[in-house]
Every structure is written in structure tokens, then in C-alpha cells.
N, C-alpha and C. Protein backbone atom coordinates (compact mmCIF):
# COMPACT_ATOMS: atom_id res chain seq x y z
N UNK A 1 -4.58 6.96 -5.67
CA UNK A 1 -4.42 5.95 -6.69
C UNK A 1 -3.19 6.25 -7.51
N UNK A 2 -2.44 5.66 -8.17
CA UNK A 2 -1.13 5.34 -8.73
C UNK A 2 -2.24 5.14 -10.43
N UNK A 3 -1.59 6.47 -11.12
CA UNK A 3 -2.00 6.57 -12.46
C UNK A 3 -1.53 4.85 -12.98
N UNK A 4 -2.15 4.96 -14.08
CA UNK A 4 -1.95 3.23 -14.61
C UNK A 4 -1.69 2.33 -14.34
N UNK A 5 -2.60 2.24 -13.21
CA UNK A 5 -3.65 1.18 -12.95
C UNK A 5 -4.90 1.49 -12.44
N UNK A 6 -5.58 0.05 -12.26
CA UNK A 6 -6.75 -0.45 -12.27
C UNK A 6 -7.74 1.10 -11.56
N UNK A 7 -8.44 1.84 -11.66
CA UNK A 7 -8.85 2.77 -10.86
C UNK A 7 -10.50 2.50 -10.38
N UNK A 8 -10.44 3.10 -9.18
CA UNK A 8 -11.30 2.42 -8.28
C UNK A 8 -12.78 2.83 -8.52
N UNK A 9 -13.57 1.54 -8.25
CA UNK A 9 -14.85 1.68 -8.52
C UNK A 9 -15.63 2.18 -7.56
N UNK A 10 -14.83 3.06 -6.58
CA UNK A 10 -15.81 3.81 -5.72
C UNK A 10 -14.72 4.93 -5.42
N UNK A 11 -14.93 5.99 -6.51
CA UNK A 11 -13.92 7.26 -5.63
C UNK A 11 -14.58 7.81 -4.90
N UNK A 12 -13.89 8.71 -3.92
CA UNK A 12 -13.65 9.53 -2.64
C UNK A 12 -14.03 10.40 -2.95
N UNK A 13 -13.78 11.02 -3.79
CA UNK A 13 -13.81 12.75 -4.23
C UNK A 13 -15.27 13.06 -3.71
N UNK A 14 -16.15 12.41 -4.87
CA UNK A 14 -17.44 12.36 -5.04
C UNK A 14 -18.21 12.64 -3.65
N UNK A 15 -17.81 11.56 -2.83
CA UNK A 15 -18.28 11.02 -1.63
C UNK A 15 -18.27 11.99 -0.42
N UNK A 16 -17.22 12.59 -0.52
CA UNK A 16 -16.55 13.39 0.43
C UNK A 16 -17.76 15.05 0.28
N UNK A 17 -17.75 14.97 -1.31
CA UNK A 17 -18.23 16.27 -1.62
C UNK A 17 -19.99 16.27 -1.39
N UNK A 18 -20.32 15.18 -1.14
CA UNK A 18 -21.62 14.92 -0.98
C UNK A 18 -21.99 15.24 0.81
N UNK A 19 -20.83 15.38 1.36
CA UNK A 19 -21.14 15.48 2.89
C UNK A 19 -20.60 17.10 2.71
N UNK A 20 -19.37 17.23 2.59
CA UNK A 20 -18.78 18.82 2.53
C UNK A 20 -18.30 19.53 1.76
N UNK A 21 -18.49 20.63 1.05
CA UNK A 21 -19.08 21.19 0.12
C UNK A 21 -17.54 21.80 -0.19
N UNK A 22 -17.34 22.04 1.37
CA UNK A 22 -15.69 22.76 1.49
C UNK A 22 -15.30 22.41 2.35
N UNK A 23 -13.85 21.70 2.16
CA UNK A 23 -12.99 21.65 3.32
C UNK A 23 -12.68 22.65 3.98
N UNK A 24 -11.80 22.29 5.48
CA UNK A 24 -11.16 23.64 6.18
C UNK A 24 -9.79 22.85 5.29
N UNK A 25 -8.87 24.43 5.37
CA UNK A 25 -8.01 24.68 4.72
C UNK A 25 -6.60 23.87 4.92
N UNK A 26 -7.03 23.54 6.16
CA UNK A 26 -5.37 22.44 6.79
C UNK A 26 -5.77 20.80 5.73
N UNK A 27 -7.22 20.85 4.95
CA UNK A 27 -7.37 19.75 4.57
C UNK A 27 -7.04 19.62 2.89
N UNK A 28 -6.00 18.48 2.39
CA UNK A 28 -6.29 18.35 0.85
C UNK A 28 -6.38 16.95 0.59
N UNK A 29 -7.11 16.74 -0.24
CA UNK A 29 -7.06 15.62 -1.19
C UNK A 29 -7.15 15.82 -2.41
N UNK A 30 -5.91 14.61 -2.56
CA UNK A 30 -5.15 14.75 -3.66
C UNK A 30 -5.90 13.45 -4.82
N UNK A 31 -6.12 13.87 -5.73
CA UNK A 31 -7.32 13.04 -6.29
C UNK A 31 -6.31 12.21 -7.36
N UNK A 32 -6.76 11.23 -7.34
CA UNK A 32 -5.62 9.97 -8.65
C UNK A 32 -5.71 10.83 -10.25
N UNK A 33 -6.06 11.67 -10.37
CA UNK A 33 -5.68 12.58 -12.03
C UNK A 33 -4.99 13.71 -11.82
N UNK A 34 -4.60 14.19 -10.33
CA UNK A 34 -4.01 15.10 -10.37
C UNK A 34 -2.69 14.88 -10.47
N UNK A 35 -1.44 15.98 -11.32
CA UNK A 35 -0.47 15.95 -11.73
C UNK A 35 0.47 16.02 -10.29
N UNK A 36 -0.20 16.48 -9.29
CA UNK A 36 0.87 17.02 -7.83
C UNK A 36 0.76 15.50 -7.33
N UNK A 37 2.56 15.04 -7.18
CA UNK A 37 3.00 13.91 -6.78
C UNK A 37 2.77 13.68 -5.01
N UNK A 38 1.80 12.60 -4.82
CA UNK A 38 1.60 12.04 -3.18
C UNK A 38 3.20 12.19 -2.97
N UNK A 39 4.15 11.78 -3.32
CA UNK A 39 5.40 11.97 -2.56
C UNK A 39 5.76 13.06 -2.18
N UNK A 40 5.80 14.04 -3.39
CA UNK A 40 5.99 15.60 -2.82
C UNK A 40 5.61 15.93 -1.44
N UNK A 41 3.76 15.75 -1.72
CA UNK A 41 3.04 16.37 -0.88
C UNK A 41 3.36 15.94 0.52
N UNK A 42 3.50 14.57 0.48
CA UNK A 42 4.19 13.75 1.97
C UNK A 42 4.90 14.42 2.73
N UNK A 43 5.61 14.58 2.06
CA UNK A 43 6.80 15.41 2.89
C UNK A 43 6.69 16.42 3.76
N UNK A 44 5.37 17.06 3.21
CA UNK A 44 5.57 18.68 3.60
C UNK A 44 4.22 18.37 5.11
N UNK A 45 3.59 17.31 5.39
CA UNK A 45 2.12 16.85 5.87
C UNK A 45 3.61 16.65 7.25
N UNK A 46 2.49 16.86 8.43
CA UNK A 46 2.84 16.72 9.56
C UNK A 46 2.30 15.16 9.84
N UNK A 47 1.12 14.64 9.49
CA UNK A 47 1.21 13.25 9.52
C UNK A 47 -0.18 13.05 8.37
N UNK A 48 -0.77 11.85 8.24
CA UNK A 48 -1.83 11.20 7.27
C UNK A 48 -2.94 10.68 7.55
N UNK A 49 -4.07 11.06 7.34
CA UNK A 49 -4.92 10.10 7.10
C UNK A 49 -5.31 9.23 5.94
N UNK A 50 -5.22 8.15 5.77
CA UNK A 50 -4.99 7.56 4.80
C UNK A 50 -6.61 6.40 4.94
N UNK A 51 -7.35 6.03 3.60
CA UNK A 51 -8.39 5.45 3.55
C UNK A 51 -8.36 4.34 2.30
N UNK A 52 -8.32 3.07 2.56
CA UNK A 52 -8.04 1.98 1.75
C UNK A 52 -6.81 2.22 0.32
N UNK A 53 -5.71 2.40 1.01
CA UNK A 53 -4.72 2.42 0.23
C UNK A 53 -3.48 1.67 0.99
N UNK A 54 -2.42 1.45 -0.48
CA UNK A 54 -1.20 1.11 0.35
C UNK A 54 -0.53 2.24 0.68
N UNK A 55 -0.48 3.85 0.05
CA UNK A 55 0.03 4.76 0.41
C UNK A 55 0.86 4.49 2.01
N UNK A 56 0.08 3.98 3.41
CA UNK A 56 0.22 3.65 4.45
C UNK A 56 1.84 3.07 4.87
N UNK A 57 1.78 2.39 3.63
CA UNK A 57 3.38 1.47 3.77
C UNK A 57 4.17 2.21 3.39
N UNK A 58 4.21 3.11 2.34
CA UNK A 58 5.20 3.76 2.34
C UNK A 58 5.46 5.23 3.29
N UNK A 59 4.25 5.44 3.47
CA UNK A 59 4.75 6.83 4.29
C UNK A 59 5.02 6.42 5.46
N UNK A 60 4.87 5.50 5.96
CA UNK A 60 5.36 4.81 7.70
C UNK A 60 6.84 4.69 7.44
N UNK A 61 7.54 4.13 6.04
CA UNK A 61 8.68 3.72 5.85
C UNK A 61 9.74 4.52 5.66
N UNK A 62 8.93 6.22 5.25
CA UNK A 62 9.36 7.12 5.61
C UNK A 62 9.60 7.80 6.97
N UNK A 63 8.88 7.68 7.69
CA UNK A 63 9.04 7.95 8.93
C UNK A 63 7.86 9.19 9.11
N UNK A 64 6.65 8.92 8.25
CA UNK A 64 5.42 10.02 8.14
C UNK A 64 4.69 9.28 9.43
N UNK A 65 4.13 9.81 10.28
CA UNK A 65 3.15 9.45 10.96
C UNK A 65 1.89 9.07 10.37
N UNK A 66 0.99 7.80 10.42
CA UNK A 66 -0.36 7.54 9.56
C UNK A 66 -1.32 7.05 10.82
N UNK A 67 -2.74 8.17 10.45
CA UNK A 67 -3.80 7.45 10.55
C UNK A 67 -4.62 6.84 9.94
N UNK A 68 -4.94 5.64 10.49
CA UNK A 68 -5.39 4.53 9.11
C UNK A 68 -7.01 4.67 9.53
N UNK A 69 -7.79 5.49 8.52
CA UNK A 69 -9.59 6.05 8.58
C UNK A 69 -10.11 4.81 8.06
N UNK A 70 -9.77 3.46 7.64
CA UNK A 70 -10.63 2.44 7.40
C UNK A 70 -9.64 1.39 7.15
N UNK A 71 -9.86 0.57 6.24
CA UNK A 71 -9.18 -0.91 5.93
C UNK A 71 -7.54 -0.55 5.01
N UNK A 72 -6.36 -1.26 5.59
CA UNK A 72 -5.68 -0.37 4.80
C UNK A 72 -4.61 -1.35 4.85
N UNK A 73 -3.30 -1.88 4.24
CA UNK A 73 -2.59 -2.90 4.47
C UNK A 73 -1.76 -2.89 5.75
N UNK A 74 -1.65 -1.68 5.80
CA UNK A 74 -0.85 -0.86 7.11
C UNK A 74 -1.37 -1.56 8.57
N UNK A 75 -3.09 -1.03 8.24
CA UNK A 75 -3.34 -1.51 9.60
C UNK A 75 -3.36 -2.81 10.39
N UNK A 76 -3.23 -2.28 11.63
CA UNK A 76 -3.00 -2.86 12.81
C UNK A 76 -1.37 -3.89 12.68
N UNK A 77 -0.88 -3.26 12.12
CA UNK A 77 0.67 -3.94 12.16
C UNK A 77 1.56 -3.08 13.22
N UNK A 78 0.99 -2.32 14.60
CA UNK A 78 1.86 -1.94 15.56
C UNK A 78 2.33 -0.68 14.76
N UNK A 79 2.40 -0.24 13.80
CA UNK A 79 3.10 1.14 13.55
C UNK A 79 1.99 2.41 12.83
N UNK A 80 1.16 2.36 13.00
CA UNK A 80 0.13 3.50 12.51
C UNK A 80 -1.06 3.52 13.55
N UNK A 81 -1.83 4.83 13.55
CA UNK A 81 -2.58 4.77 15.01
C UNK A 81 -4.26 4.38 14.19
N UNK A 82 -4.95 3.26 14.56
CA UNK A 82 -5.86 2.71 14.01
C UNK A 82 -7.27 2.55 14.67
N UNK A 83 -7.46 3.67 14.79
CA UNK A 83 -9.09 3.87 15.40
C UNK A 83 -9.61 2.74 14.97
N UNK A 84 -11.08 2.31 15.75
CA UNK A 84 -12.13 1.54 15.30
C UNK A 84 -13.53 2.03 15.43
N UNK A 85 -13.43 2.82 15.81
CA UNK A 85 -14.72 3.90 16.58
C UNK A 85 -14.84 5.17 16.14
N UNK A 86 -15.94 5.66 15.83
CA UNK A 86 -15.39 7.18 15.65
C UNK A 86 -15.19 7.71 16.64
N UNK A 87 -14.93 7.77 18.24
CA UNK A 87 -15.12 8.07 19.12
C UNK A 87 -13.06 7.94 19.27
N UNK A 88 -13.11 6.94 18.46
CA UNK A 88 -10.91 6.66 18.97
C UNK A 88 -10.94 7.51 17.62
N UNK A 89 -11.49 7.61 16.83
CA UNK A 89 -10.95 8.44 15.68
C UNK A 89 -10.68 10.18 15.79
N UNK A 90 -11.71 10.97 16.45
CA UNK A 90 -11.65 11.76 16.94
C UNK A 90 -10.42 11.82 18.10
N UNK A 91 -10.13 11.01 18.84
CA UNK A 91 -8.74 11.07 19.41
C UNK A 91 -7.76 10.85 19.17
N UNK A 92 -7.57 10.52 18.09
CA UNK A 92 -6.31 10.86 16.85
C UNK A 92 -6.33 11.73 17.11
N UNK A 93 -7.49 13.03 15.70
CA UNK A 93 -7.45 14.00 15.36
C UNK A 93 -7.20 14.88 16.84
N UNK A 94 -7.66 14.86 17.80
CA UNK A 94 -7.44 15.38 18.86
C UNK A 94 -6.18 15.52 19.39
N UNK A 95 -5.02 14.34 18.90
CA UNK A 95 -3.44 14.85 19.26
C UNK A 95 -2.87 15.37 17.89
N UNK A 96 -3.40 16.05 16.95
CA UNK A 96 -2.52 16.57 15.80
C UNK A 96 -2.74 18.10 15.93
N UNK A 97 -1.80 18.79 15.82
CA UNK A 97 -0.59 18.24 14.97
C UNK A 97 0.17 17.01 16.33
N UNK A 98 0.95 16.33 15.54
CA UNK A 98 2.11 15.30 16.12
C UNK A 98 3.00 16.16 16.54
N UNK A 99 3.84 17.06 15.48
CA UNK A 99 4.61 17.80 16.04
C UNK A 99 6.02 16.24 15.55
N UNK A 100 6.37 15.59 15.16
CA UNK A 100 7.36 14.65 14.87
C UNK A 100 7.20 13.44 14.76
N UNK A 101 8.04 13.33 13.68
CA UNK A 101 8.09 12.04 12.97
C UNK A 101 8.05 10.39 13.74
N UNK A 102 8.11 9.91 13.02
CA UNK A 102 8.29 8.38 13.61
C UNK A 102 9.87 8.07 14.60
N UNK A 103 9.48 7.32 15.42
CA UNK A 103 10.47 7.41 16.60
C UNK A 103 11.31 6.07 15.33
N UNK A 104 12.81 5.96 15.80
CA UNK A 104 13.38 4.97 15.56
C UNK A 104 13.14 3.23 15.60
N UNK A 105 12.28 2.88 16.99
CA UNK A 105 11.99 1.27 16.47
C UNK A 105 10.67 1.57 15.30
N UNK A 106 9.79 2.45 15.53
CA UNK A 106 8.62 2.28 14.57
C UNK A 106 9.23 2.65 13.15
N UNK A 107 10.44 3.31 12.99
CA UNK A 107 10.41 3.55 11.81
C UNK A 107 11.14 2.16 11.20
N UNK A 108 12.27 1.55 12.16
CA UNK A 108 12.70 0.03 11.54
C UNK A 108 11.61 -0.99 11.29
N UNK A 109 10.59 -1.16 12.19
CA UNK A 109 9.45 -2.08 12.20
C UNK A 109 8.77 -1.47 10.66
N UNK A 110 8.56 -0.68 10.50
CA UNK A 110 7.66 0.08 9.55
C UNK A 110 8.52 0.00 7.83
N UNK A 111 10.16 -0.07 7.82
CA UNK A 111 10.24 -0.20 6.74
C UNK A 111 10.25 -2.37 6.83
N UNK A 112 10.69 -2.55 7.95
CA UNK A 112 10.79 -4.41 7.98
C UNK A 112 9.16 -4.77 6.93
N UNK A 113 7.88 -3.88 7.73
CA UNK A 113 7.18 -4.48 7.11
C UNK A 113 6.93 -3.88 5.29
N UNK A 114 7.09 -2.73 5.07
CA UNK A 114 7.76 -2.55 3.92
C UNK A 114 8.32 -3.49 2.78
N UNK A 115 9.18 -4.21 3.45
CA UNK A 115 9.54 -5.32 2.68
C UNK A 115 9.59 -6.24 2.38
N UNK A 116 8.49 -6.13 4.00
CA UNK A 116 7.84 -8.05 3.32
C UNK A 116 6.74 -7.77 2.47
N UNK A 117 5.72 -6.53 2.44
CA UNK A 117 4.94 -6.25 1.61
C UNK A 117 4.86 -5.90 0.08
N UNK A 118 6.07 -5.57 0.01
CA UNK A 118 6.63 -5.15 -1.43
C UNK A 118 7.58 -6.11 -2.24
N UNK A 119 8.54 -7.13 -1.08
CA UNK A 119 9.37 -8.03 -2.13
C UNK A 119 8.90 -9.05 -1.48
N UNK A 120 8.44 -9.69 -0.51
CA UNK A 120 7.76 -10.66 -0.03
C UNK A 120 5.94 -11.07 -0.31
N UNK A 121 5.39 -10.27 -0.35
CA UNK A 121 3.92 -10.52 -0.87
C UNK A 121 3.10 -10.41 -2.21
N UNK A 122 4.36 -9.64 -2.91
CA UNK A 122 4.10 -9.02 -4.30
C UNK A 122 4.11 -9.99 -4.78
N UNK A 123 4.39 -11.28 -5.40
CA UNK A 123 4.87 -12.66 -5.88
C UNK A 123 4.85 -12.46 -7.49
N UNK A 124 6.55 -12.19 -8.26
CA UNK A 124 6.66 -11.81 -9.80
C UNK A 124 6.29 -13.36 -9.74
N UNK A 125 5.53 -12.93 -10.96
CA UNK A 125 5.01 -14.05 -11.81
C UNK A 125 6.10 -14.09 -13.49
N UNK A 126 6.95 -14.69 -13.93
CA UNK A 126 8.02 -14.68 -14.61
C UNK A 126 7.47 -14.32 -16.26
N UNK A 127 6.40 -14.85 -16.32
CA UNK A 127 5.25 -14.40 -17.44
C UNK A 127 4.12 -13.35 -17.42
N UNK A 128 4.10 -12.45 -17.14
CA UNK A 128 3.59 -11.26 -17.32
C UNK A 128 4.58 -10.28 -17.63
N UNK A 129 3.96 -9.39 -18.24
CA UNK A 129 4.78 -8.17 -18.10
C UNK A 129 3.27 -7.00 -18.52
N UNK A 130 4.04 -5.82 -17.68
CA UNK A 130 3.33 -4.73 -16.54
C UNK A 130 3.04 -3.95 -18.83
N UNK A 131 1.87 -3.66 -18.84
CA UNK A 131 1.58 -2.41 -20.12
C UNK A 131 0.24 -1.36 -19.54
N UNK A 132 0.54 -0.02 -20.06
CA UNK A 132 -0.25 0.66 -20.10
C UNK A 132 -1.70 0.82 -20.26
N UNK A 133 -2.34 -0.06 -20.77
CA UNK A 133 -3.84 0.22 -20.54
C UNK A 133 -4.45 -1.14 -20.49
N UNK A 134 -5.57 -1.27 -19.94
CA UNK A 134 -6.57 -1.86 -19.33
C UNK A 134 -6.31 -3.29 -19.76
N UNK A 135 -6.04 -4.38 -19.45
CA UNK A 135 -5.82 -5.20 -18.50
C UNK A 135 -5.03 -4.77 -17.62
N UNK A 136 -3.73 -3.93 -17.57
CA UNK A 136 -2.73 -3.49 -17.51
C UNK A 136 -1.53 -4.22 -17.00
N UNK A 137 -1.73 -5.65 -18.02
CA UNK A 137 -1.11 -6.68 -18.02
C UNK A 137 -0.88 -7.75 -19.12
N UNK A 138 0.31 -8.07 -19.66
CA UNK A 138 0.50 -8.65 -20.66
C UNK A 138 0.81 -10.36 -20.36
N UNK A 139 -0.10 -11.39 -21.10
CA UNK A 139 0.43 -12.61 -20.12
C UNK A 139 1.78 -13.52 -21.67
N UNK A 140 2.77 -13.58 -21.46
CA UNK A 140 3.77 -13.84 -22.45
C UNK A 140 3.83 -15.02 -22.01
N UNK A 141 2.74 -16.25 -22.33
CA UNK A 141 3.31 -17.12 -22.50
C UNK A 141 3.15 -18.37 -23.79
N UNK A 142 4.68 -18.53 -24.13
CA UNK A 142 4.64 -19.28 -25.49
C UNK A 142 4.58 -20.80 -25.55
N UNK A 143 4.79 -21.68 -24.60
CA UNK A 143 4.63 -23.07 -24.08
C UNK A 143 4.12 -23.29 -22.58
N UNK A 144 3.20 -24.23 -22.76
CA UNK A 144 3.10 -25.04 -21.25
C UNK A 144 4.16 -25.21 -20.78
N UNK A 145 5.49 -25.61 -21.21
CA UNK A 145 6.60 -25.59 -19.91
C UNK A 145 6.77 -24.57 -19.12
N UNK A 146 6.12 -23.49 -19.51
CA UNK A 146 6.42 -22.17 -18.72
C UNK A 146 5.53 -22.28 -17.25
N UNK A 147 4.66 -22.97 -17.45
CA UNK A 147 3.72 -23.54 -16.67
C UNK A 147 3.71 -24.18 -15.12
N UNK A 148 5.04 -25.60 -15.68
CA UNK A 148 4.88 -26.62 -15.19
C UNK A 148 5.61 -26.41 -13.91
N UNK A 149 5.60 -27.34 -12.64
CA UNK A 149 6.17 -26.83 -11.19
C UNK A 149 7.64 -26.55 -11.98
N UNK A 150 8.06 -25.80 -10.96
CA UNK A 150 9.99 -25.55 -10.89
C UNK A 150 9.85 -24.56 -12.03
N UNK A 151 9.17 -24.16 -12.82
CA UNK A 151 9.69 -23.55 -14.13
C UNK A 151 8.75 -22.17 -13.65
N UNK A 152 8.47 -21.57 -12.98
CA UNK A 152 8.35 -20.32 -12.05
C UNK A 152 7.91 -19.85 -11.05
N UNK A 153 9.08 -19.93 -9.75
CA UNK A 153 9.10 -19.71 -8.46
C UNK A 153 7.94 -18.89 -8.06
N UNK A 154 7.01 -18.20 -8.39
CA UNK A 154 6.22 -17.00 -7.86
C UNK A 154 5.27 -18.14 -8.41
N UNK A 155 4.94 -18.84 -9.43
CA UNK A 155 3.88 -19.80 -9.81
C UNK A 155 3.37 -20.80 -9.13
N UNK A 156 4.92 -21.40 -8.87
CA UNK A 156 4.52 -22.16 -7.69
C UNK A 156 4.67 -21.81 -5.94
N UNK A 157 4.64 -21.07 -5.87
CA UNK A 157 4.07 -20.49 -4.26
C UNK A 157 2.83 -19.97 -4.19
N UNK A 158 2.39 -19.27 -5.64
CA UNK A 158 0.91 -19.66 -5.67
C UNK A 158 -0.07 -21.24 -6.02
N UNK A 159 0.38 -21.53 -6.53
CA UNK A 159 0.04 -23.08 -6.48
C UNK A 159 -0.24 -23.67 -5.11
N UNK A 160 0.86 -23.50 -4.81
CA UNK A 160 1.08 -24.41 -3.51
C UNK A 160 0.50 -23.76 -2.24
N UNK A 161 0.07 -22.29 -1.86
CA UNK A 161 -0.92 -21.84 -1.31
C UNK A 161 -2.44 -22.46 -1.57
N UNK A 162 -2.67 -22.38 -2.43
CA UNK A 162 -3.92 -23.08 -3.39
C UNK A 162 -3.91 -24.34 -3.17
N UNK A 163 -3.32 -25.33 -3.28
CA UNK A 163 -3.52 -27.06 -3.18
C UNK A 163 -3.28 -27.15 -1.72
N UNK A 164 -2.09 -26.45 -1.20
CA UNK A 164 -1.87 -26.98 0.33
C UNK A 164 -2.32 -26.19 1.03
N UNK A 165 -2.06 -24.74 1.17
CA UNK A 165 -2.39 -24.00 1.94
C UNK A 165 -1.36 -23.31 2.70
N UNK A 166 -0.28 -23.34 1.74
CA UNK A 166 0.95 -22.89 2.57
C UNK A 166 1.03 -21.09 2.28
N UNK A 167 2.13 -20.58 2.91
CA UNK A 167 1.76 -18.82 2.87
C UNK A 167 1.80 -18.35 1.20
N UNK A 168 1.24 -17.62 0.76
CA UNK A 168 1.49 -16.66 0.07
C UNK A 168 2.79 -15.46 0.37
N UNK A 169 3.88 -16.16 0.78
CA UNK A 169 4.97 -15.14 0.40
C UNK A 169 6.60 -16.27 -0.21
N UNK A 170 6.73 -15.17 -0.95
CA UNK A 170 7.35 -15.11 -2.15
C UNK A 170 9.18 -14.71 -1.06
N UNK A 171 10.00 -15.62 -1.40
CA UNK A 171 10.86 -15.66 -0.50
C UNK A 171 12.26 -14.43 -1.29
N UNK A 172 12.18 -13.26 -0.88
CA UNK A 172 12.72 -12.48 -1.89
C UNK A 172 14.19 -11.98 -1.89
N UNK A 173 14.57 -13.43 -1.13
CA UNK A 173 16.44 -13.48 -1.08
C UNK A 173 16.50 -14.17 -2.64
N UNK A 174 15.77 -14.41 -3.39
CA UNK A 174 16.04 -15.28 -4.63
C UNK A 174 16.08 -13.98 -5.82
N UNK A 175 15.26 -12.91 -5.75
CA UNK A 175 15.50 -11.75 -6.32
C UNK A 175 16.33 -10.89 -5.88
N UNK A 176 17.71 -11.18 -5.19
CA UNK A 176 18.76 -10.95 -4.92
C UNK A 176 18.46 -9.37 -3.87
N UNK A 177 17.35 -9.26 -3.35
CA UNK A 177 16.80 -8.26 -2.12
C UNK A 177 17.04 -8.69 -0.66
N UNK A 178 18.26 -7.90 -0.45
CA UNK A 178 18.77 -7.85 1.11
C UNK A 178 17.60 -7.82 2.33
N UNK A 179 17.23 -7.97 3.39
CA UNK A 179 16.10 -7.15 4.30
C UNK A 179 17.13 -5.85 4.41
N UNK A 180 16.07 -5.16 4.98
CA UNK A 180 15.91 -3.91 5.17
C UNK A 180 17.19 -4.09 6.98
């Protein structure tokens, strides 16, 4: 979890400790209050298991190898290895270590989707702004014109998902973001 925000109504920690008392030692989890940065730690991991997070997108975009242990934005987009069984899950764990990173098309595919996930799906809404505690969202708005179609692009692509049914992505050559 990413300190400030929303934190989850079902942690891991707990869960984990209710089956094993103690990990083996090749294992850590890194719990959302601890001060040691997921990026650091990335680096140094031969590859991931990763369990309902976006963590997934970025360490693929790094070129980290990910196994995706449940529902995750990552999965099944062709670049992370995505058991469905515990039976394919165990055959993950069965080729690690990897021994090396992400090959070259998975690592282009892996940041492509990167960026449709981060400047393409994110959709700024022109009236909010991001604050520190619980909503952990400020809504700034001083007139209905702020409202109305044309008067904010991320507003109305949600709108227009909603009445028509068109995609939810946010076209992010207008926030002056190159592709990858």
C-alpha cells in the first residue's frame, strides 16, 4: 500500500500470520507502515509475487519479473506469469529463481501498458486536488460552469462512458505525455 491513501480493509499481514507463524528466510513482506521503500526493495528481488496491487505495473516497467498470486491490474496483459490454479502456481515457484530480468519486447509491452494505465486510465478530474487525510481528496469547486460539458476533459469522458458507454480512457496527448 502507498502511505496516504485509502488503506485496505483486509490486510495481509494478519492473514498470512494466521497460516505461518514464520516465514522461510528468502521470504519478506513489506507491510504499508513500514518506512523500507517497495522501490528499494525491488531492485534487489530476483522477481515478485505480487497480490491485489498495482505494484505489478510498475515493476514489469522496470523490467522485474511478476507473479501475479490473485487479481491484480497487471494480470493477464501477456507480460507477468498468471497462475489460476494452485497447481500452475506452484510452477511458477518451481522455475525461481528466474535468474533475469525481463526480455526486451516484454519490457516495451510492459512499460506501453504502463502508460495507458497511469496517463490513460487515471482520468484528472480538473477539480479535485490530492490532501493528506481521509477523504484524501479535496473537491474545489466554486460554480456549476466547472461542471458543464467542454469545461473538463476527464469529466466528460466520464460522463460520456456513463450515458453512452464509450471507454473510460482519458486521451493523454492533451496532458502533453509522449507514449512510451
Amino acid at each position: 500500500e502507498i502511505r496516504g491513501t485509502l488503506p485496505s480493509r483486509q490486510p495481509l499481514l494478519p492473514e498470512i500470520k494466521k497460516v505461518w507463524s514464520q516465514l522461510p528466510k528468502n521470504i519478506f513482506i513489506i507491510p504499508p507502515e513500514s518506512p523500507v521503500s517497495t522501490y528499494a526493495a525491488m531492485e534487489q528481488c530476483d522477481s515478485v509475487i505480487i497480490y491485489g496491487t498495482k505494484t505489478g505495473v510498475e515493476l514489469t516497467s522496470v523490467g522485474i519479473p511478476v507473479i501475479v498470486g490473485g487479481e491484480a491490474w497487471i494480470r493477464d496483459k501477456g507480460i507477468t506469469m498468471d497462475p489460476s490454479t494452485a497447481e500452475e502456481y506452484f510452477q511458477c515457484l518451481d522455475q525461481l529463481p528466474l535468474g533475469e530480468r525481463l526480455d526486451a519486447n516484454a519490457l516495451k509491452r510492459a512499460r506501453m501498458y504502463a502508460y495507458h494505465f497511469f496517463f490513460r486510465r487515471m482520468i484528472p478530474l480538473q477539480f479535485t486536488e490530492p490532501i493528506s487525510e481521509n477523504p484524501y481528496v479535496k473537491l474545489n469547486i466554486t460554480s456549476l460552469e466547472q461542471l458543464l460539458p467542454g469545461a473538463d476533459p476527464g469529466l466528460d469522458i466520464i460522463c460520456d462512458g456513463i450515458l453512452s458507454g464509450s471507454p473510460f480512457i482519458y486521451p493523454a496527448e492533451r496532458l502533453g505525455i509522449d507514449r512510451v
